[in-house]
PDB file of N, CA and C in Angstrom:
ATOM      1  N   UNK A   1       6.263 -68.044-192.213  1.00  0.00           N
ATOM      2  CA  UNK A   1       6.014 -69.458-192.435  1.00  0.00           C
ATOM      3  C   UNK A   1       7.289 -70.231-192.102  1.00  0.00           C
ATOM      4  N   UNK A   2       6.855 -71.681-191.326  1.00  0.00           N
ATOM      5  CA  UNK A   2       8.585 -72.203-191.476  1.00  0.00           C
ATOM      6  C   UNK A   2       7.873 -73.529-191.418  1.00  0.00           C
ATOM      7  N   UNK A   3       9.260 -74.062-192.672  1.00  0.00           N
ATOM      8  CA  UNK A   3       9.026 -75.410-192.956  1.00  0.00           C
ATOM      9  C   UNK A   3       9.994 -76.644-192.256  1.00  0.00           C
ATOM     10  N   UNK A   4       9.395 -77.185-191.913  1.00  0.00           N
ATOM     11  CA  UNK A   4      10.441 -78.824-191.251  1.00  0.00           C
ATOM     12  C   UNK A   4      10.329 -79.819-191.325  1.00  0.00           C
ATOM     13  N   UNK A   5      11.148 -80.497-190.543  1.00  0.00           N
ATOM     14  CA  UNK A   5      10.562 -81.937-190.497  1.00  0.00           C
ATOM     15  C   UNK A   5      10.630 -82.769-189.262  1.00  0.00           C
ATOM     16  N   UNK A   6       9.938 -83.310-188.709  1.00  0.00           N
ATOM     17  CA  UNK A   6       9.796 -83.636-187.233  1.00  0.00           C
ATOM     18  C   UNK A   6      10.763 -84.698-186.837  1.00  0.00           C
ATOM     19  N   UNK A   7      11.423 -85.405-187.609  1.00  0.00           N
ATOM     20  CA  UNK A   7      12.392 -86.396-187.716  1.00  0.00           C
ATOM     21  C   UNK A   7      13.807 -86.123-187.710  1.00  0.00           C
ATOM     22  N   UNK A   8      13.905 -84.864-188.699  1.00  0.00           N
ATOM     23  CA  UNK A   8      15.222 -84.324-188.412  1.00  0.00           C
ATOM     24  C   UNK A   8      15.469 -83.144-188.283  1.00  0.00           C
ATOM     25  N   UNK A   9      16.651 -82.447-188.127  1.00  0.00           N
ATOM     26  CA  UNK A   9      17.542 -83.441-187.864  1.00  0.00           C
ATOM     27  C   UNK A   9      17.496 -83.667-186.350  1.00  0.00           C
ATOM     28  N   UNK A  10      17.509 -84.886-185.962  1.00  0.00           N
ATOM     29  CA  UNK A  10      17.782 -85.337-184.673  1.00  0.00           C
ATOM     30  C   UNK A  10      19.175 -85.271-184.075  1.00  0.00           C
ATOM     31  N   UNK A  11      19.108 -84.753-183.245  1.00  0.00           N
ATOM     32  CA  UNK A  11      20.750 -84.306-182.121  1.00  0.00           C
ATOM     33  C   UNK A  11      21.430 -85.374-182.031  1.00  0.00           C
ATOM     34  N   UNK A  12      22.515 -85.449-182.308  1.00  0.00           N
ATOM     35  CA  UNK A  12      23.480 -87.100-181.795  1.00  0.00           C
ATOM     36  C   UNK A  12      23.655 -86.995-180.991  1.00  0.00           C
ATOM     37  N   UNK A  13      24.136 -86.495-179.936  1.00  0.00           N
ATOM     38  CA  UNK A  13      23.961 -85.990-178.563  1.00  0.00           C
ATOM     39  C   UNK A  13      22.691 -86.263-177.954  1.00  0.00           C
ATOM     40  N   UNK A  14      22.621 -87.491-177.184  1.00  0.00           N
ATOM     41  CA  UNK A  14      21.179 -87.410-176.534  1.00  0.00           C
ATOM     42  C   UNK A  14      21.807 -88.144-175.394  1.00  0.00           C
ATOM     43  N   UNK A  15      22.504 -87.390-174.605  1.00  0.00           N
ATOM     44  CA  UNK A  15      23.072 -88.011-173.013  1.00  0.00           C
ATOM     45  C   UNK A  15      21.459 -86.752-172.242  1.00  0.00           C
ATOM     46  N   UNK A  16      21.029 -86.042-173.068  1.00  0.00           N
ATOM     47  CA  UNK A  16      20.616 -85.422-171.908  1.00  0.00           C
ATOM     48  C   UNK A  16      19.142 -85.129-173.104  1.00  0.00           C
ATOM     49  N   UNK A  17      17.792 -85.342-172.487  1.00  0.00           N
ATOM     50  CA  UNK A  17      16.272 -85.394-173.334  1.00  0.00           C
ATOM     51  C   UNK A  17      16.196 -83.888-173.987  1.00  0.00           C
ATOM     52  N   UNK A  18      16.017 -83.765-175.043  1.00  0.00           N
ATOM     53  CA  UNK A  18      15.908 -82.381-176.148  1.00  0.00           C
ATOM     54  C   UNK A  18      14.209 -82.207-175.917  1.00  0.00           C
ATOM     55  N   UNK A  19      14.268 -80.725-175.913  1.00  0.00           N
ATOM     56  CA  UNK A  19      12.962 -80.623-175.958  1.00  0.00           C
ATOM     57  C   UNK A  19      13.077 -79.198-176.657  1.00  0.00           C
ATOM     58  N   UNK A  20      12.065 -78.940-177.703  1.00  0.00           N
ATOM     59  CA  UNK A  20      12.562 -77.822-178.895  1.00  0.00           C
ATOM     60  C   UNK A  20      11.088 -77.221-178.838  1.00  0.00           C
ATOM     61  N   UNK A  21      11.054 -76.262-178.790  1.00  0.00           N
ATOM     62  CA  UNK A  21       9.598 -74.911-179.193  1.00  0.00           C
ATOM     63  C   UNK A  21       9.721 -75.412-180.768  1.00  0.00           C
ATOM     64  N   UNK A  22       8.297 -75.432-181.240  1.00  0.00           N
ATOM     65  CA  UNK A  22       8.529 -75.913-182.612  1.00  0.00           C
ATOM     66  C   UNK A  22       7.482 -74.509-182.672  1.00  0.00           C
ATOM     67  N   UNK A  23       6.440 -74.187-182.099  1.00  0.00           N
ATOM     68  CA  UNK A  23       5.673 -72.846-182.771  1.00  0.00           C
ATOM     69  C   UNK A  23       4.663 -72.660-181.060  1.00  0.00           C
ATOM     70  N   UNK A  24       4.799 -71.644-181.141  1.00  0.00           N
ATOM     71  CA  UNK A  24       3.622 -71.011-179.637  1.00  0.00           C
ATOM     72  C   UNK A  24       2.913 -69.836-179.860  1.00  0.00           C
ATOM     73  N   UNK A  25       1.832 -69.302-179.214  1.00  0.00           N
ATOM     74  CA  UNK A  25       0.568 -68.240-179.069  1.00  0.00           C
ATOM     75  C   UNK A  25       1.002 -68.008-177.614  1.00  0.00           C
ATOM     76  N   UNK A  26      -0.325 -67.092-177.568  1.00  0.00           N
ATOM     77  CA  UNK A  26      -0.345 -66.816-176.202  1.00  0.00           C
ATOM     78  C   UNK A  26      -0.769 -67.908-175.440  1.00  0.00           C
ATOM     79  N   UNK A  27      -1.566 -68.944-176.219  1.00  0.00           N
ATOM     80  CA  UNK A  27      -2.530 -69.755-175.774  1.00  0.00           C
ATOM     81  C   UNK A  27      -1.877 -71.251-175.828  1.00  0.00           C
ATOM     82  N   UNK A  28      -1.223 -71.825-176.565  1.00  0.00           N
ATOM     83  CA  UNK A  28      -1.062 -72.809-177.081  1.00  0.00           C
ATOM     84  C   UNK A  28       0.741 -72.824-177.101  1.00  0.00           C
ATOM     85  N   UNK A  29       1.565 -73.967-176.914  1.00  0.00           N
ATOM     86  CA  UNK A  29       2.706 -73.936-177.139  1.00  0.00           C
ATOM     87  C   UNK A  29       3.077 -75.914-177.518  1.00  0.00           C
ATOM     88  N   UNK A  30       3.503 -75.690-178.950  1.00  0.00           N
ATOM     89  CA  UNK A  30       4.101 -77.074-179.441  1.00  0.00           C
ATOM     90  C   UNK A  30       5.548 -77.319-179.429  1.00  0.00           C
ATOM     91  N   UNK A  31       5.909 -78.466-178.883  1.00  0.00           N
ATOM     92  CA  UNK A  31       7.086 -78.787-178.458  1.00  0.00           C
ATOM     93  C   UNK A  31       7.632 -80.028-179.575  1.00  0.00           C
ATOM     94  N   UNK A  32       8.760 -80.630-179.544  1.00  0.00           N
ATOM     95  CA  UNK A  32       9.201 -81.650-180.112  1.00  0.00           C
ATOM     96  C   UNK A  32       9.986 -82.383-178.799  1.00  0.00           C
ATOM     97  N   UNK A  33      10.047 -83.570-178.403  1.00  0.00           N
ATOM     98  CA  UNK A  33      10.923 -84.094-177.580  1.00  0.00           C
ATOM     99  C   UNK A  33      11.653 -85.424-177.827  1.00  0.00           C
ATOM    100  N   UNK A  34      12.894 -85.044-177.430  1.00  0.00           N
ATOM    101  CA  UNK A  34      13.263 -86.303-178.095  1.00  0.00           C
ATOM    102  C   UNK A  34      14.134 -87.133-177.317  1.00  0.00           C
ATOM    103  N   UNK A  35      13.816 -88.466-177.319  1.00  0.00           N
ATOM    104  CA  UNK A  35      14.470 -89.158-175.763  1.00  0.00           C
ATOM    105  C   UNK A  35      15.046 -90.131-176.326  1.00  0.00           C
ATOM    106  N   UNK A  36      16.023 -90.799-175.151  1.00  0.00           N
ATOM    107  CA  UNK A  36      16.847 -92.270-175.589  1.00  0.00           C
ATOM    108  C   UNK A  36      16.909 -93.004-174.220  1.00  0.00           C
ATOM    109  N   UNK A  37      16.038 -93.119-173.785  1.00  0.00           N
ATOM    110  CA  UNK A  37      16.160 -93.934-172.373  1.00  0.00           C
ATOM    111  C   UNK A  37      15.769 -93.296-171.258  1.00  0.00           C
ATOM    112  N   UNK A  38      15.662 -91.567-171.504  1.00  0.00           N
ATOM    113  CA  UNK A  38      15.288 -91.058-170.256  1.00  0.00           C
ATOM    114  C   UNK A  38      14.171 -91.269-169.674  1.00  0.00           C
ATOM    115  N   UNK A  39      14.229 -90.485-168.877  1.00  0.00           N
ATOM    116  CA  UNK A  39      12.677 -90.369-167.853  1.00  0.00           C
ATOM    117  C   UNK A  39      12.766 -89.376-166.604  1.00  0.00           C
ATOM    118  N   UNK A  40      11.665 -89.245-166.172  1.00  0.00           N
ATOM    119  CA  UNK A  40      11.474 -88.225-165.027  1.00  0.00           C
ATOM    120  C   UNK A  40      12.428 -88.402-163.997  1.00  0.00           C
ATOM    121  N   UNK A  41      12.516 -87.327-163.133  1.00  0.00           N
ATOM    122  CA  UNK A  41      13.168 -88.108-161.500  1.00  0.00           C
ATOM    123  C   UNK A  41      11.950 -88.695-160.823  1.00  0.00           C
ATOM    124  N   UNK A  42      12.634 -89.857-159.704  1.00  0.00           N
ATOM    125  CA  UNK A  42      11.585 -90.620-159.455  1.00  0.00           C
ATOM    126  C   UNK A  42      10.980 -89.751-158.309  1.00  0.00           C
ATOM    127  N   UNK A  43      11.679 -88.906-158.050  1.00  0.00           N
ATOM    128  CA  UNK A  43      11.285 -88.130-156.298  1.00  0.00           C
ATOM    129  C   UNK A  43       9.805 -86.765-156.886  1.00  0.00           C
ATOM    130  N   UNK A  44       9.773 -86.670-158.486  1.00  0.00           N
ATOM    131  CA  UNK A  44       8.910 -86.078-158.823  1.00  0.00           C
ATOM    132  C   UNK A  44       7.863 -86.011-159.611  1.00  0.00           C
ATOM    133  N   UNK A  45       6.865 -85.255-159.564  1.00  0.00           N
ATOM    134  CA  UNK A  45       5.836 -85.266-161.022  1.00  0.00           C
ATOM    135  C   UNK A  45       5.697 -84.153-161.438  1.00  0.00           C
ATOM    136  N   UNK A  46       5.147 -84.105-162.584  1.00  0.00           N
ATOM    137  CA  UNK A  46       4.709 -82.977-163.801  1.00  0.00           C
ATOM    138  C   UNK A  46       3.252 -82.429-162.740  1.00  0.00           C
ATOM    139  N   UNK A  47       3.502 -81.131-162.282  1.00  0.00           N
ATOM    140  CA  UNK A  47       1.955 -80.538-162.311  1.00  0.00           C
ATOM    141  C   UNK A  47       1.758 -79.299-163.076  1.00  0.00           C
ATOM    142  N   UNK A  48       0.907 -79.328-164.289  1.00  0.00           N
ATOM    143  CA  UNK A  48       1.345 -78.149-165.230  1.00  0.00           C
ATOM    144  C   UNK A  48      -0.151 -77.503-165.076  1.00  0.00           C
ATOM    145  N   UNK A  49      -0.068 -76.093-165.544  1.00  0.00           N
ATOM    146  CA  UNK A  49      -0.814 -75.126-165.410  1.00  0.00           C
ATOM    147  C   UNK A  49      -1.673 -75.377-166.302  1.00  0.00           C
ATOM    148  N   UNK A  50      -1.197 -75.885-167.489  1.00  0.00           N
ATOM    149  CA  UNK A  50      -2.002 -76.589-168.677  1.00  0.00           C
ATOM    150  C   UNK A  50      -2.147 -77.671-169.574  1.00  0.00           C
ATOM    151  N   UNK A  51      -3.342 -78.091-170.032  1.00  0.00           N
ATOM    152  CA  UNK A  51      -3.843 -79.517-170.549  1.00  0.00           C
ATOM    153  C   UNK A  51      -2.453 -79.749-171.371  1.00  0.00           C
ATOM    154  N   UNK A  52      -2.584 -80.715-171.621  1.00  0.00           N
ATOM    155  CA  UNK A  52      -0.984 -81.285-172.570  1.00  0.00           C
ATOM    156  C   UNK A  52      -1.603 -82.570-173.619  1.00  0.00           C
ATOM    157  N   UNK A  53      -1.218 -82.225-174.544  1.00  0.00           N
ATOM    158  CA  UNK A  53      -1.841 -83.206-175.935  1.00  0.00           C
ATOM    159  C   UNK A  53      -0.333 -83.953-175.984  1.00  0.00           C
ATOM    160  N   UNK A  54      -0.442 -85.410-176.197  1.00  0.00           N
ATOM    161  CA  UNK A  54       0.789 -85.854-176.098  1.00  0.00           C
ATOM    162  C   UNK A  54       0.934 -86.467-177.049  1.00  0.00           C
ATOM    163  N   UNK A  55       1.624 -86.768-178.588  1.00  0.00           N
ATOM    164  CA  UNK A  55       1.832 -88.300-179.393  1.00  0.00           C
ATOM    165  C   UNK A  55       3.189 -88.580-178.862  1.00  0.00           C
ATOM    166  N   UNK A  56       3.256 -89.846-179.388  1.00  0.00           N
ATOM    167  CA  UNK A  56       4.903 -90.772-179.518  1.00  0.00           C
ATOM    168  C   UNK A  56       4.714 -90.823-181.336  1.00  0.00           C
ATOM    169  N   UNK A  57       5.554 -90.121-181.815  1.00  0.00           N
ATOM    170  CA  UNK A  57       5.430 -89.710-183.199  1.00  0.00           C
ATOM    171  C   UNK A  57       6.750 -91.576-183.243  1.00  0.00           C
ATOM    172  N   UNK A  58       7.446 -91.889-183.009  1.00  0.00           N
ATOM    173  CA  UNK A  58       8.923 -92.967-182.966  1.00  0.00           C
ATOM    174  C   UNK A  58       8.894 -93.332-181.933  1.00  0.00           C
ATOM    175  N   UNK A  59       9.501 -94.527-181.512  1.00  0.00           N
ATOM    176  CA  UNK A  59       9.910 -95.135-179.932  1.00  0.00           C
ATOM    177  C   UNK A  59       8.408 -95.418-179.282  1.00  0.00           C
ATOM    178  N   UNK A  60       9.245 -95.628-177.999  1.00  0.00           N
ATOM    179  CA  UNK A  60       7.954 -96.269-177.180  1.00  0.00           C
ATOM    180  C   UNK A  60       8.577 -95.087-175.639  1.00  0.00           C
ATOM    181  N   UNK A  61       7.040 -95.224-174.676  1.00  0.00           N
ATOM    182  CA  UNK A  61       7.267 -94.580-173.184  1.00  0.00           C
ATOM    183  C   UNK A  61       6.169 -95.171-172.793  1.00  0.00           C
ATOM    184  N   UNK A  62       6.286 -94.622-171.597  1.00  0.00           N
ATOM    185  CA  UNK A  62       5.304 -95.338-170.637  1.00  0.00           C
ATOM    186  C   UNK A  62       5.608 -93.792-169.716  1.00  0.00           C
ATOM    187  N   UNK A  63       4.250 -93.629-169.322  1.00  0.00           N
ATOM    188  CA  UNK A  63       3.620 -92.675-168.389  1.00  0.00           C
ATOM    189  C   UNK A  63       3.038 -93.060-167.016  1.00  0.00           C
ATOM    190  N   UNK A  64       3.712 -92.664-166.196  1.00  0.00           N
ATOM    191  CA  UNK A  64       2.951 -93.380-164.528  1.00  0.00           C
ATOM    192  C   UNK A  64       2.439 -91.942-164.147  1.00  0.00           C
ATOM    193  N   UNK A  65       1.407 -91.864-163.593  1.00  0.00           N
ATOM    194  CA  UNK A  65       0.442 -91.509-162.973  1.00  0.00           C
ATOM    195  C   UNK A  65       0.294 -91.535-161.546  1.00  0.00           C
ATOM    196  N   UNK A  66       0.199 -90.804-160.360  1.00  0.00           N
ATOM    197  CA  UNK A  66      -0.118 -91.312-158.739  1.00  0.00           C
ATOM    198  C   UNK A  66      -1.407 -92.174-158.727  1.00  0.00           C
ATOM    199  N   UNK A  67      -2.523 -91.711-159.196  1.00  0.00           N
ATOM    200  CA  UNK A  67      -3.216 -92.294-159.196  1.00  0.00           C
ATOM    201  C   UNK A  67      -4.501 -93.218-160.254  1.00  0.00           C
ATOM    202  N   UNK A  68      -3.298 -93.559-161.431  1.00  0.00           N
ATOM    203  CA  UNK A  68      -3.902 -94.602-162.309  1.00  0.00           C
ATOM    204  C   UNK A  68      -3.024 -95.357-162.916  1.00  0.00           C
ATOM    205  N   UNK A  69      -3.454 -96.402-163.359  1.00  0.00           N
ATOM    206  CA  UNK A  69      -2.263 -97.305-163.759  1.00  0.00           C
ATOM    207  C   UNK A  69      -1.486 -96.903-165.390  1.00  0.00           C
ATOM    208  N   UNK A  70      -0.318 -97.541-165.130  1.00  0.00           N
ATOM    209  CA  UNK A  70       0.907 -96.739-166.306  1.00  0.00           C
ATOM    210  C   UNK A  70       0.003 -96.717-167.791  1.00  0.00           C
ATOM    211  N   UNK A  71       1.079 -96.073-168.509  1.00  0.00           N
ATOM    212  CA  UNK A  71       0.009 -96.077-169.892  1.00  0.00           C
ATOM    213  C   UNK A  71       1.474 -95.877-170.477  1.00  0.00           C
ATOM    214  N   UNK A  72       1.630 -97.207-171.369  1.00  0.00           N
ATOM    215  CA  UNK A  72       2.391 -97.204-172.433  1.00  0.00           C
ATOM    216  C   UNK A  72       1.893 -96.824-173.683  1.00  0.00           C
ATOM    217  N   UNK A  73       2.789 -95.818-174.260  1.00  0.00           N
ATOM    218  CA  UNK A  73       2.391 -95.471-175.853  1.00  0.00           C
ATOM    219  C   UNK A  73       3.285 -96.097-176.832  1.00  0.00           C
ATOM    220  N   UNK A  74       3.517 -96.080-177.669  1.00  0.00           N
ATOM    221  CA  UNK A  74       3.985 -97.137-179.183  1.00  0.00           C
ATOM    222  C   UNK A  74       3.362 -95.970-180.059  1.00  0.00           C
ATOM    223  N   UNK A  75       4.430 -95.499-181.072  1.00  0.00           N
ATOM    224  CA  UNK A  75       4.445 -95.380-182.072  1.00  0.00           C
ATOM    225  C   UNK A  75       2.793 -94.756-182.794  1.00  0.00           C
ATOM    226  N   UNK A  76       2.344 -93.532-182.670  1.00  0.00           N
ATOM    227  CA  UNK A  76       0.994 -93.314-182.678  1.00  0.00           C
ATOM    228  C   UNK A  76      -0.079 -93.236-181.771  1.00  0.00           C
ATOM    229  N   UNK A  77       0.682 -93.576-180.982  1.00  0.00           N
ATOM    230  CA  UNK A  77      -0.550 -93.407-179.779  1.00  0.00           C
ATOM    231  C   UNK A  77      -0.344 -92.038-178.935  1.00  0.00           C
ATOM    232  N   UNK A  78      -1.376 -91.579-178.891  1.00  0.00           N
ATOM    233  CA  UNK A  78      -1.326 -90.196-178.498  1.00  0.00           C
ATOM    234  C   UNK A  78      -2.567 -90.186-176.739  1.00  0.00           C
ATOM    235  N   UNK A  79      -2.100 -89.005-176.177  1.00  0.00           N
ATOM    236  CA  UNK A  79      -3.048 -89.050-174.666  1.00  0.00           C
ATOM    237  C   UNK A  79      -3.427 -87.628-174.156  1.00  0.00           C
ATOM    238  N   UNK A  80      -4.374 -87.127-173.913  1.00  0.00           N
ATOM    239  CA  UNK A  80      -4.512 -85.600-173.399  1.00  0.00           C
ATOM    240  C   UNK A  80      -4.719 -85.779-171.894  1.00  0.00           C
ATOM    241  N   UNK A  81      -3.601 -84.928-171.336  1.00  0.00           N
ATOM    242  CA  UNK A  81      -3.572 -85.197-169.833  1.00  0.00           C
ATOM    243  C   UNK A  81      -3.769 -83.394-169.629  1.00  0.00           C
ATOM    244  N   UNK A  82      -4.873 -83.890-168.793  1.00  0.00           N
ATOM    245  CA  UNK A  82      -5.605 -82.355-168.012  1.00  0.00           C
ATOM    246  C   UNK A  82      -4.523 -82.127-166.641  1.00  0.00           C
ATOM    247  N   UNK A  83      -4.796 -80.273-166.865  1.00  0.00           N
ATOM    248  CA  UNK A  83      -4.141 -79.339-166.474  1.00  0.00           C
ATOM    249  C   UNK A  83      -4.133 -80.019-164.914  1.00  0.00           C
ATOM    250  N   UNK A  84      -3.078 -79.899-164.281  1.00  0.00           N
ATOM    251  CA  UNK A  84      -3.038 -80.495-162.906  1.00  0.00           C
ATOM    252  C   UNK A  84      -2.928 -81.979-162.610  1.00  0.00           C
ATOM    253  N   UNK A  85      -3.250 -82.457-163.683  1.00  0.00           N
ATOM    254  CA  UNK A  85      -2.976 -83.875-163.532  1.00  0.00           C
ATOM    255  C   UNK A  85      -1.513 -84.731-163.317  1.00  0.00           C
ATOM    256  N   UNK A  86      -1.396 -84.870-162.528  1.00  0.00           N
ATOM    257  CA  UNK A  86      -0.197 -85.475-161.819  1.00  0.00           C
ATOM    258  C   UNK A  86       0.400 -86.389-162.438  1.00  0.00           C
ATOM    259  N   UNK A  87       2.178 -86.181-163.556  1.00  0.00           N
ATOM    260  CA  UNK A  87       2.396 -87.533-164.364  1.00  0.00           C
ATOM    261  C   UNK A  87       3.488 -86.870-163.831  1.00  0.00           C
ATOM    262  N   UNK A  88       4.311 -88.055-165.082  1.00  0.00           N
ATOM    263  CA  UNK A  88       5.484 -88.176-164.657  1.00  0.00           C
ATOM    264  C   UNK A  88       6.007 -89.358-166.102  1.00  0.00           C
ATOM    265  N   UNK A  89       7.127 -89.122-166.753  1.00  0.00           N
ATOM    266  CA  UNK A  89       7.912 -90.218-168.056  1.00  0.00           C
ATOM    267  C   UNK A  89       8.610 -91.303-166.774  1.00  0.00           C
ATOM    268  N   UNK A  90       7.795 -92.486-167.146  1.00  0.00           N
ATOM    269  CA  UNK A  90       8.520 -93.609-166.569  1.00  0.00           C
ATOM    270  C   UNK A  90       9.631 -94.254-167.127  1.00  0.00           C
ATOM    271  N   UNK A  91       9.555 -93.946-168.201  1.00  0.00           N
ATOM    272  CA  UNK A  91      10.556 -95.149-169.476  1.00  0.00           C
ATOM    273  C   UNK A  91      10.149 -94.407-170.572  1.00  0.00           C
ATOM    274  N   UNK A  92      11.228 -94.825-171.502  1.00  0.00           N
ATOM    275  CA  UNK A  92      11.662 -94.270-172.641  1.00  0.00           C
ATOM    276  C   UNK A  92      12.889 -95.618-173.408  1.00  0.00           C
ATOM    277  N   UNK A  93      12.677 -96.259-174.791  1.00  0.00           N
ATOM    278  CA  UNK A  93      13.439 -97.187-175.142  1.00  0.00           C
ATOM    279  C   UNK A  93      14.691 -96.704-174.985  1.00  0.00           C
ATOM    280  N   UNK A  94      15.463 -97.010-174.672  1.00  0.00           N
ATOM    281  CA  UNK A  94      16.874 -97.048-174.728  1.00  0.00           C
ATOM    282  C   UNK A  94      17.582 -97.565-176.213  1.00  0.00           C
ATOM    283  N   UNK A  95      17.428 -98.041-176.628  1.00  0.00           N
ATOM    284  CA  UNK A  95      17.394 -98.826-177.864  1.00  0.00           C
ATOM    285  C   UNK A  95      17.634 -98.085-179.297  1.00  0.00           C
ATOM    286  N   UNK A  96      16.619 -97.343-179.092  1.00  0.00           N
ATOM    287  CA  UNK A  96      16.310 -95.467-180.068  1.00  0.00           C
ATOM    288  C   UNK A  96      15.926 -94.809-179.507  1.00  0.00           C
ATOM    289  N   UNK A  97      15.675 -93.601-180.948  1.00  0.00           N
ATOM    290  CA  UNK A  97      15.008 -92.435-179.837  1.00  0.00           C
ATOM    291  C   UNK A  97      13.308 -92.320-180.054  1.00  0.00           C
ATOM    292  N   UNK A  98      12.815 -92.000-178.747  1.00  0.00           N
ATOM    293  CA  UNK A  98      11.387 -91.891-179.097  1.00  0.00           C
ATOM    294  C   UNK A  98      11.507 -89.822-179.097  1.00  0.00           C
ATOM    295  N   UNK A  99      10.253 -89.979-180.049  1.00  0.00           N
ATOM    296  CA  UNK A  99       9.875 -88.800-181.225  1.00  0.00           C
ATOM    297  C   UNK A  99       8.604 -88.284-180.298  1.00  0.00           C
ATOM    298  N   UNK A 100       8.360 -87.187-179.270  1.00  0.00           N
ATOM    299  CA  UNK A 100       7.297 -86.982-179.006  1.00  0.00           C
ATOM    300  C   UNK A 100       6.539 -85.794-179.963  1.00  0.00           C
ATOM    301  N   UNK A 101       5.391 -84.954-179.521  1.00  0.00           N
ATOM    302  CA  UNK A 101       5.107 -84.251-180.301  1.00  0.00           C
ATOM    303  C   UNK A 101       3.720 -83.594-178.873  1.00  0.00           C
ATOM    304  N   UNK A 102       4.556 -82.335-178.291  1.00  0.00           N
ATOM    305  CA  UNK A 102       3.319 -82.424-177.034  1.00  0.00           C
ATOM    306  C   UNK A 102       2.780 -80.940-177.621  1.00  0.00           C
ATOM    307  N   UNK A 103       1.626 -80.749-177.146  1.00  0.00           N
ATOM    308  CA  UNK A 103       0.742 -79.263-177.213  1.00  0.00           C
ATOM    309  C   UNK A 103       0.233 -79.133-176.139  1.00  0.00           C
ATOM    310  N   UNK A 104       0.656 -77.966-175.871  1.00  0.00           N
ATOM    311  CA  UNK A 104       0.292 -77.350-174.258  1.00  0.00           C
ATOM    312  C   UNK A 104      -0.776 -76.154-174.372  1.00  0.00           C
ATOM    313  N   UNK A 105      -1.918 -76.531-174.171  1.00  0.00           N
ATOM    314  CA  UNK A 105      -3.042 -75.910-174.277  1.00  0.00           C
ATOM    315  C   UNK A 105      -4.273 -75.339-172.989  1.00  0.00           C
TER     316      UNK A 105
END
């Protein structure tokens, strides 16, 4: 069993986006990510082998897509982007840190 907390502790160090295994299967793998302004390179996108459950647990992002228009999340808003689906982190507040919470399924 392991107990935490999704808030902390947060890295002071965030010149470079944290991304932490919080628990995985064979099947399933949950991440924590934690950003301060980053974002993707622009020359690329995410094509993953598998569906991805996404919240913004803190902060705000915005998600661009090739072919649909951006999708900003705030604080609770969560998105399931199917396996192959072409994204990419456009923005991330600079301001704080945004708190993701992804499942790769």
């Amino acid at each position: 069993m392991t107990i935490g907390n999704i808030f902390t502790p947060l890295p002071a160090d965030l010149s470079e986006e944290i991304i932490e295994t919080l628990a995985q299967s064979e099947h399933t793998h949950i991440e924590r990510i934690v950003s301060k302004g980053h974002r993707s390179p622009a020359s690329g996108w995410y094509d993953q082998n598998d569906n991805e459950w996404v919240i913004v647990l803190k902060g705000e992002a915005i998600l661009a897509f090739p072919d649909k228009d951006d999708v900003m999340l705030k604080s609770g808003d969560f998105l399931d982007i199917p396996a192959h689906q072409l994204h990419r982190v456009k923005w991330t507040t600079p301001a704080s840190e945004t708190v993701w919470l992804a499942i790769h399924y």
